[in-house]
C-alpha atoms as a PDB file:
ATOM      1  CA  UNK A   1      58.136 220.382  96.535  1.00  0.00           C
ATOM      2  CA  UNK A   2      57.023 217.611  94.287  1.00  0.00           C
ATOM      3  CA  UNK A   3      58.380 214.135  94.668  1.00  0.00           C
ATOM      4  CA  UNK A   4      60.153 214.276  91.454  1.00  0.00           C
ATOM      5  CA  UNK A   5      61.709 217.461  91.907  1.00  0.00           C
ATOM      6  CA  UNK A   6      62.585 216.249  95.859  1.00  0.00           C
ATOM      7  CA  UNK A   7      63.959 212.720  94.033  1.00  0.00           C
ATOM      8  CA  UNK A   8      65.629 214.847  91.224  1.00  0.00           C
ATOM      9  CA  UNK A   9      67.375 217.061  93.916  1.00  0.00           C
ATOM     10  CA  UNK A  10      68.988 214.312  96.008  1.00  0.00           C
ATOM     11  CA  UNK A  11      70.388 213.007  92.384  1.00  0.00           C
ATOM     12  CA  UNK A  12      73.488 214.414  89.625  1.00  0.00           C
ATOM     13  CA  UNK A  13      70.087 215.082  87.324  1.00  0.00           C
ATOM     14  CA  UNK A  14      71.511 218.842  86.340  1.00  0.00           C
ATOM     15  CA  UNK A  15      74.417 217.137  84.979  1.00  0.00           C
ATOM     16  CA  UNK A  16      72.781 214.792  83.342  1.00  0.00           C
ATOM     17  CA  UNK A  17      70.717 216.642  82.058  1.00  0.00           C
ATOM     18  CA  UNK A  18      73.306 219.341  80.228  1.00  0.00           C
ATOM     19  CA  UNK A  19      75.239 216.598  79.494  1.00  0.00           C
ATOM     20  CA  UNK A  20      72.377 215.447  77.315  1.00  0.00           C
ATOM     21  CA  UNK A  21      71.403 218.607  75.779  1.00  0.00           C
ATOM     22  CA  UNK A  22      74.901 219.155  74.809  1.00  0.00           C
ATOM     23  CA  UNK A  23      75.296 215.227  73.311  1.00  0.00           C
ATOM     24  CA  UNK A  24      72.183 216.399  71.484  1.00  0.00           C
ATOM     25  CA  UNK A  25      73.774 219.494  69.969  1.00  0.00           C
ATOM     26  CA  UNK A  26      77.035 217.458  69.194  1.00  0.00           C
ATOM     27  CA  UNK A  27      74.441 214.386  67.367  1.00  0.00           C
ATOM     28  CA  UNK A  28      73.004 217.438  64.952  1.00  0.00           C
ATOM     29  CA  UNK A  29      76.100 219.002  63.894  1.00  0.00           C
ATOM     30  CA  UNK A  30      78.459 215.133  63.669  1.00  0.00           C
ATOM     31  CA  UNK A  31      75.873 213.701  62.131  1.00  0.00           C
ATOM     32  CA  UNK A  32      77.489 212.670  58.705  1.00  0.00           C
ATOM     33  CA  UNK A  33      80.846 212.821  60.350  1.00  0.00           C
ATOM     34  CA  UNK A  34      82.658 209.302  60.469  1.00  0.00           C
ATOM     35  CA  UNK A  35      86.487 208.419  61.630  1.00  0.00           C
ATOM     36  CA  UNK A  36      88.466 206.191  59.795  1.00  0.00           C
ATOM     37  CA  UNK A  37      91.732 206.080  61.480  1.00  0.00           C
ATOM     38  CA  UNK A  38      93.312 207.405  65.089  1.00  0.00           C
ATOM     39  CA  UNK A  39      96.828 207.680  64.841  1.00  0.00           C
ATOM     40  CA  UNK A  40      98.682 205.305  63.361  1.00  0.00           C
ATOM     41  CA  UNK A  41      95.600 202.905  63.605  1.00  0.00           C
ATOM     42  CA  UNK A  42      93.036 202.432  60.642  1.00  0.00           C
ATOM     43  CA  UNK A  43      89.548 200.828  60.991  1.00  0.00           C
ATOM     44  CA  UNK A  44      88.262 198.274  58.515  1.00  0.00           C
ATOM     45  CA  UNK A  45      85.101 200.045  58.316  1.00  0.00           C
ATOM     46  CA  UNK A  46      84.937 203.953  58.743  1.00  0.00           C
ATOM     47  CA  UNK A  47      83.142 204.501  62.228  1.00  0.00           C
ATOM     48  CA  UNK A  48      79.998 206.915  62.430  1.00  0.00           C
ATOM     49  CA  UNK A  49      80.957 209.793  64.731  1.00  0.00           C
ATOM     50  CA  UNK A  50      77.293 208.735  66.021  1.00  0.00           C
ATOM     51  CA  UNK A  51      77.675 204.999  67.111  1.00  0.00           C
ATOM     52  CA  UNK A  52      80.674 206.960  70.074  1.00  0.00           C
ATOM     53  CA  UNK A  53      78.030 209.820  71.375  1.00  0.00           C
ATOM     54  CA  UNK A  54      76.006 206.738  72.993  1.00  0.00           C
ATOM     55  CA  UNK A  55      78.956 206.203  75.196  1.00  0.00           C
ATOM     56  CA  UNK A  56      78.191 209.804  76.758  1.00  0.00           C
ATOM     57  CA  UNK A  57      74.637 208.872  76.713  1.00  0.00           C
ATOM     58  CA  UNK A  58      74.952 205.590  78.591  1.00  0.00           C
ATOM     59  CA  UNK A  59      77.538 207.835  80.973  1.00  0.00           C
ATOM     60  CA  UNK A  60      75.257 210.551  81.453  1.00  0.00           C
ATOM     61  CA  UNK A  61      71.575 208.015  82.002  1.00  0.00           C
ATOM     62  CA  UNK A  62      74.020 206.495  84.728  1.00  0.00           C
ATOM     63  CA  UNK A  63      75.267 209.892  86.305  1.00  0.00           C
ATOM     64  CA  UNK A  64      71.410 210.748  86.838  1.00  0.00           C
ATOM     65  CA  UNK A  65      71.440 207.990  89.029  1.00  0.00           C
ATOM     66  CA  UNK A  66      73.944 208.878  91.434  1.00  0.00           C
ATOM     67  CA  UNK A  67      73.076 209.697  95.079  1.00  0.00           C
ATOM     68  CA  UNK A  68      74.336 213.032  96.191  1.00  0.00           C
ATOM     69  CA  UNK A  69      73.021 212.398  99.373  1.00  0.00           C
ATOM     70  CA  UNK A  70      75.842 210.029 100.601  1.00  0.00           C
ATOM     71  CA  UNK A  71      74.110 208.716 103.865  1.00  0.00           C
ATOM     72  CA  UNK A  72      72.182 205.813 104.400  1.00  0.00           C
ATOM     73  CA  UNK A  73      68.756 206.403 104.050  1.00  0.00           C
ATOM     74  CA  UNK A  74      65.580 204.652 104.413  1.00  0.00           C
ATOM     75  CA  UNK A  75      65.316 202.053 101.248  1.00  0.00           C
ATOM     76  CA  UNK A  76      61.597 200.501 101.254  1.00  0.00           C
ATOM     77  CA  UNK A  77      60.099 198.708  98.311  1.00  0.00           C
ATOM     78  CA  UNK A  78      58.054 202.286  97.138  1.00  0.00           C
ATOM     79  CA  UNK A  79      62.115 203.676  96.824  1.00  0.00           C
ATOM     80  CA  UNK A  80      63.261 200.518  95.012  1.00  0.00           C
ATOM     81  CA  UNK A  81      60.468 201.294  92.201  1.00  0.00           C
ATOM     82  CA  UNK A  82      61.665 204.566  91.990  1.00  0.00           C
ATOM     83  CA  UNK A  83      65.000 203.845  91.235  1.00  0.00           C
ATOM     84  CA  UNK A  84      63.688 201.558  88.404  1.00  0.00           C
ATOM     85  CA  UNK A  85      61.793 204.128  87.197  1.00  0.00           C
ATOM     86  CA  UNK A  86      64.073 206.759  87.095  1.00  0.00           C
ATOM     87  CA  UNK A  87      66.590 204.645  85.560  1.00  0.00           C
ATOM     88  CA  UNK A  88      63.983 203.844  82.523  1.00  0.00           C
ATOM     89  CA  UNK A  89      63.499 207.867  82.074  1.00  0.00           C
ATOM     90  CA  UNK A  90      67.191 208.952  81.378  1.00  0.00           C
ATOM     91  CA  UNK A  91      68.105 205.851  79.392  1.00  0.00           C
ATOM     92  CA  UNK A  92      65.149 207.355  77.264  1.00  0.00           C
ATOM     93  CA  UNK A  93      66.068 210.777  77.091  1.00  0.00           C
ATOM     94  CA  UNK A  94      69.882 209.439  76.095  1.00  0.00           C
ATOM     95  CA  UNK A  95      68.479 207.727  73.026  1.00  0.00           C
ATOM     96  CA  UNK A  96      66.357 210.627  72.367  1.00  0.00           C
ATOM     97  CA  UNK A  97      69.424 212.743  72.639  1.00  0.00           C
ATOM     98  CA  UNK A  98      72.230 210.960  70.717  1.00  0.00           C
ATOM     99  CA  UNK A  99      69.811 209.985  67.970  1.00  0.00           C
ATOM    100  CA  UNK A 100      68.831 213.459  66.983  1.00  0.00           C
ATOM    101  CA  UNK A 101      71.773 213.721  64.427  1.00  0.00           C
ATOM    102  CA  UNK A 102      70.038 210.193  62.015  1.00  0.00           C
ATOM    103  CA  UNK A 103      68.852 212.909  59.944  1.00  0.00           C
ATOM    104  CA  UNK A 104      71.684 213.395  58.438  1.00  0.00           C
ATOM    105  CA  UNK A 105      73.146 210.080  58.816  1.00  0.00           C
ATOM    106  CA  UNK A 106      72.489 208.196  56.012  1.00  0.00           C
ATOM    107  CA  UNK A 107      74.856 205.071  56.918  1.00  0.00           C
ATOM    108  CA  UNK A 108      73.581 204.409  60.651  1.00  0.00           C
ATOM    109  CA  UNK A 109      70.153 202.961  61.723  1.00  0.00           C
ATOM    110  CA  UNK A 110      68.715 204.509  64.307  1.00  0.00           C
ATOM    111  CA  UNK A 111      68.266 200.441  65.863  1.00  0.00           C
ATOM    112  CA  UNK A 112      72.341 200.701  66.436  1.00  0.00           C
ATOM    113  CA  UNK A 113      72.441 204.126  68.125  1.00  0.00           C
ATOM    114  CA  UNK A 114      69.650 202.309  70.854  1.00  0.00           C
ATOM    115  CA  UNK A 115      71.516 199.205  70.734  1.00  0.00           C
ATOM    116  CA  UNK A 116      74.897 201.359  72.013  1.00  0.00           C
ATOM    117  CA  UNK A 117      72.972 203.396  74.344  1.00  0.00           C
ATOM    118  CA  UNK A 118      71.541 200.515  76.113  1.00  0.00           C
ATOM    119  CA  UNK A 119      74.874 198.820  76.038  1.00  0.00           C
ATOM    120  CA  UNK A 120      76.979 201.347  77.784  1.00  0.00           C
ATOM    121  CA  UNK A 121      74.415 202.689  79.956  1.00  0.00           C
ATOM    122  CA  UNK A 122      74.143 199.050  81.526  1.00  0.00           C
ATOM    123  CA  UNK A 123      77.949 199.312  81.714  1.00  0.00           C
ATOM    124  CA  UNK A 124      77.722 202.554  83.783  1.00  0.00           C
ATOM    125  CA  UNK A 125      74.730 201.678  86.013  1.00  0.00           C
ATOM    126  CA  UNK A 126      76.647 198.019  86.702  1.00  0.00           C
ATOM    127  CA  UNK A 127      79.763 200.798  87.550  1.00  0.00           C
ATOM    128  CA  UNK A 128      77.627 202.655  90.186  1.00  0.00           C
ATOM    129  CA  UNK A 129      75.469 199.974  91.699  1.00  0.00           C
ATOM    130  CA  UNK A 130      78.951 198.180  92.014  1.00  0.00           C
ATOM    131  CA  UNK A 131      80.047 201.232  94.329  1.00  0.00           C
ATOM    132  CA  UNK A 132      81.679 203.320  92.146  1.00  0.00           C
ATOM    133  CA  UNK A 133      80.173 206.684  91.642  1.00  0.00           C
ATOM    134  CA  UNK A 134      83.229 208.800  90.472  1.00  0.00           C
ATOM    135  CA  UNK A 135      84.258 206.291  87.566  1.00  0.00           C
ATOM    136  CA  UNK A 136      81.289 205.643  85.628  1.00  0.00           C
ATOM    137  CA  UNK A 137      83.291 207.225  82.377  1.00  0.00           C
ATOM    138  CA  UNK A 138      86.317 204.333  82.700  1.00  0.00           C
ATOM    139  CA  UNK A 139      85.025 201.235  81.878  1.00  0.00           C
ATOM    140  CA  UNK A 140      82.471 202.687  79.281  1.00  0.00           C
ATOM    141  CA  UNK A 141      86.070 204.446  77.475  1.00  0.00           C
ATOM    142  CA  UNK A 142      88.200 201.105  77.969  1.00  0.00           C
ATOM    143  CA  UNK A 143      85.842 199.349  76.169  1.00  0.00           C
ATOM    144  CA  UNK A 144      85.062 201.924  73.440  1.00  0.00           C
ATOM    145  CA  UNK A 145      89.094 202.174  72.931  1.00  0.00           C
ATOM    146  CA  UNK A 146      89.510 198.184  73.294  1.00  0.00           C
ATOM    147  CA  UNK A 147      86.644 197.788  70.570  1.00  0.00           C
ATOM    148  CA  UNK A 148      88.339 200.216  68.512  1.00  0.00           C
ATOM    149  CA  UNK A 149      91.599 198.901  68.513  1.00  0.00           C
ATOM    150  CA  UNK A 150      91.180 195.653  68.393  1.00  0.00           C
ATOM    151  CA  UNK A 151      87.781 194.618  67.931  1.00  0.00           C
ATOM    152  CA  UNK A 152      88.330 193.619  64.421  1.00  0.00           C
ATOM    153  CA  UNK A 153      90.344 190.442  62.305  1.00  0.00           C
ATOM    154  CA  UNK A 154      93.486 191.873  60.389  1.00  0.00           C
ATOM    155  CA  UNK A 155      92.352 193.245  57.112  1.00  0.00           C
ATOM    156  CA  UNK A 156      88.886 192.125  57.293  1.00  0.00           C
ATOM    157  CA  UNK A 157      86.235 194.692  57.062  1.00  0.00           C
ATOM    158  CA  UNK A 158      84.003 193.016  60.204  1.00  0.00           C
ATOM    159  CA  UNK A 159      83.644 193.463  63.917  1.00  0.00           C
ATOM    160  CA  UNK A 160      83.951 191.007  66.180  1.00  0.00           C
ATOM    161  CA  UNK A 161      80.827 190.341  68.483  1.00  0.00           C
ATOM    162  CA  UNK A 162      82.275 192.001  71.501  1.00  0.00           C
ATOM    163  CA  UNK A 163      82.491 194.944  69.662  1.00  0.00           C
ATOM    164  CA  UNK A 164      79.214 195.449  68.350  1.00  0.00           C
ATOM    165  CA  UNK A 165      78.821 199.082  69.318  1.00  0.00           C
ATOM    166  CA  UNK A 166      81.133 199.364  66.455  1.00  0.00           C
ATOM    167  CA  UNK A 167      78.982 197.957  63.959  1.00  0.00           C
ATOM    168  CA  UNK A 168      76.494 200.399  62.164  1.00  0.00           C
ATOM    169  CA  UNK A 169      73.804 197.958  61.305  1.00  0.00           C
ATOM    170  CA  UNK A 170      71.958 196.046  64.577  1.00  0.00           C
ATOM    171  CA  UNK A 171      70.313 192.924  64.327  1.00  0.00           C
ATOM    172  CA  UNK A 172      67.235 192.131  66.182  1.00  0.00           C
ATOM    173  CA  UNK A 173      69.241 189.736  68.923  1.00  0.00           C
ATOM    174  CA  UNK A 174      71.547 192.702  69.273  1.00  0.00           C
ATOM    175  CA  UNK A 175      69.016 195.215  70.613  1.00  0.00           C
ATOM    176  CA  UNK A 176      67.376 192.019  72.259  1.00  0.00           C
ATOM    177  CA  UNK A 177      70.370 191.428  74.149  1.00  0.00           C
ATOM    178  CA  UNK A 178      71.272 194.919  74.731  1.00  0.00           C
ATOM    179  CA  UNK A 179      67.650 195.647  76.091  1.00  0.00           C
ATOM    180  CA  UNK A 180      69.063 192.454  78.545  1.00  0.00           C
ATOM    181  CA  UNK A 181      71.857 194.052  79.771  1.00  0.00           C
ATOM    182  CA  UNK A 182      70.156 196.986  80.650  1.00  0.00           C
ATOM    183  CA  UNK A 183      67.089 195.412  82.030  1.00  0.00           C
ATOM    184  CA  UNK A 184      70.009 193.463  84.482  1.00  0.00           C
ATOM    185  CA  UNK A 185      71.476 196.300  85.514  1.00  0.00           C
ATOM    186  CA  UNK A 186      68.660 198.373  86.189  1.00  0.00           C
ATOM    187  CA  UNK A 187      67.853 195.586  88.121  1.00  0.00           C
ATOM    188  CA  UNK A 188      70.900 195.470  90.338  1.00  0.00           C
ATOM    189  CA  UNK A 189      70.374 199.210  91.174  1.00  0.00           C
ATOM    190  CA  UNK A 190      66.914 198.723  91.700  1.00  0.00           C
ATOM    191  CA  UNK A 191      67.729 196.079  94.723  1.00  0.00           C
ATOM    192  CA  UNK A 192      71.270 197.065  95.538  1.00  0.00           C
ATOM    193  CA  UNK A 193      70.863 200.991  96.458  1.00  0.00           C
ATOM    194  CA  UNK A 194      74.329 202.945  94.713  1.00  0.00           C
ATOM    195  CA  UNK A 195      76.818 204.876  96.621  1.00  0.00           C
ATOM    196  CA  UNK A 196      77.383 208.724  96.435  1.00  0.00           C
ATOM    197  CA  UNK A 197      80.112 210.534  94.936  1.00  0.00           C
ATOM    198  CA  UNK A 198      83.475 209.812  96.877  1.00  0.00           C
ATOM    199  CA  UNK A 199      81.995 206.621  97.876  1.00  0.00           C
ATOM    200  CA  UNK A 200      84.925 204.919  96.547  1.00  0.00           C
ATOM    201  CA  UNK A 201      87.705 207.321  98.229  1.00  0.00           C
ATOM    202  CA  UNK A 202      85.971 206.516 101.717  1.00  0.00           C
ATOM    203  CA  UNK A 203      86.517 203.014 101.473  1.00  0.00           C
ATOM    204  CA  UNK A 204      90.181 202.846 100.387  1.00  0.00           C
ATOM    205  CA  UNK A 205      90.617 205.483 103.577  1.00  0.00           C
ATOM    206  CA  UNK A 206      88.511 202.759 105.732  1.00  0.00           C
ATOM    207  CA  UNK A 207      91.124 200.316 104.613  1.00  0.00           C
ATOM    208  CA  UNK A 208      94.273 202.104 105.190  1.00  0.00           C
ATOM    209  CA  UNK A 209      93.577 202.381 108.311  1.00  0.00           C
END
């Protein structure tokens, strides 16, 4: 066996990996699609059904990072590189995924779908380096719903800069700092190796006893 195939064995890189072809399908057929209100709440600006795929993305680049392993293993520099490595691949494939459907977007630049991916993938990856494998998905939705609720002035058609990943258009210092984020987190997994699935159910057992 290979050493990618042994490294891609001992990691969630199936799901990831459907998870991605299936964010691809979903970025072809929502391309033009955009939501303009949820509920009883409206949005300023109508929000491209494309700028909320990258939140599966950046979930799905971070899930292909996860340790099924779950035991301590040997963690020398050659490993560390690895994880760096590996990290790079899938945030590629996620932009490569969720920007499939900017062929039929005409409001969105393919610069904010990157800038999104980048954003929430470092927000997952910070999740699992941090020691928790099984909720990658919460922070990356509490921010998407916090940004989307309230990441705007009252009847003013803007974003505020919190809530970029709302914001169709990215500026150069917004993929600039987005590349930032993701460079940092990749570097936290890269030196702080991430726990397996259930990692976080074994320590609130540890200390209950």
């Amino acid at each position: 066996m290979s050493p990618i195939r042994s490294w891609a064995a001992v990691h969630s890189a199936t799901t990831a990996a459907t998870t991605l072809a299936l964010i691809a399908v979903l970025s072809l057929l929502l391309g033009p699609a955009s939501i303009s209100r949820i509920g009883a709440f409206s949005f300023p600006v109508p929000i491209a059904a494309l700028l909320l795929l990258p939140m599966f993305g950046g979930w799905a680049s971070a899930i292909a990072c996860r340790n099924n392993v779950g035991i301590p293993l040997p963690d020398p520099p050659v490993v560390k590189a690895m994880r760096a490595c590996w990290s790079s691949a899938w945030v590629l494939a996620a932009i490569a995924a969720t920007s499939v459907g900017l062929a039929t977007s005409a409001d969105l630049t393919s610069a904010a779908v990157v800038r999104n991916v980048l954003i929430y993938h470092a927000i997952a990856l910070a999740t699992l380096s941090l020691g928790y494998p099984d909720l990658l998905w919460l922070p990356c939705i509490v921010y998407s719903i916090s940004c989307m609720l309230f990441g705007y002035p009252p009847h003013e058609p803007r974003y505020y800069w919190w809530a970029i990943v709302m914001d169709s258009q990215a500026s150069t210092g917004q993929l600039v700092a987005a590349g930032i984020l993701a460079a940092a987190a990749t570097a936290l997994i890269t030196v702080r190796r991430p726990a397996g699935p259930g990692a976080w159910a074994v320590r609130r057992a540890r200390r209950a006893r």
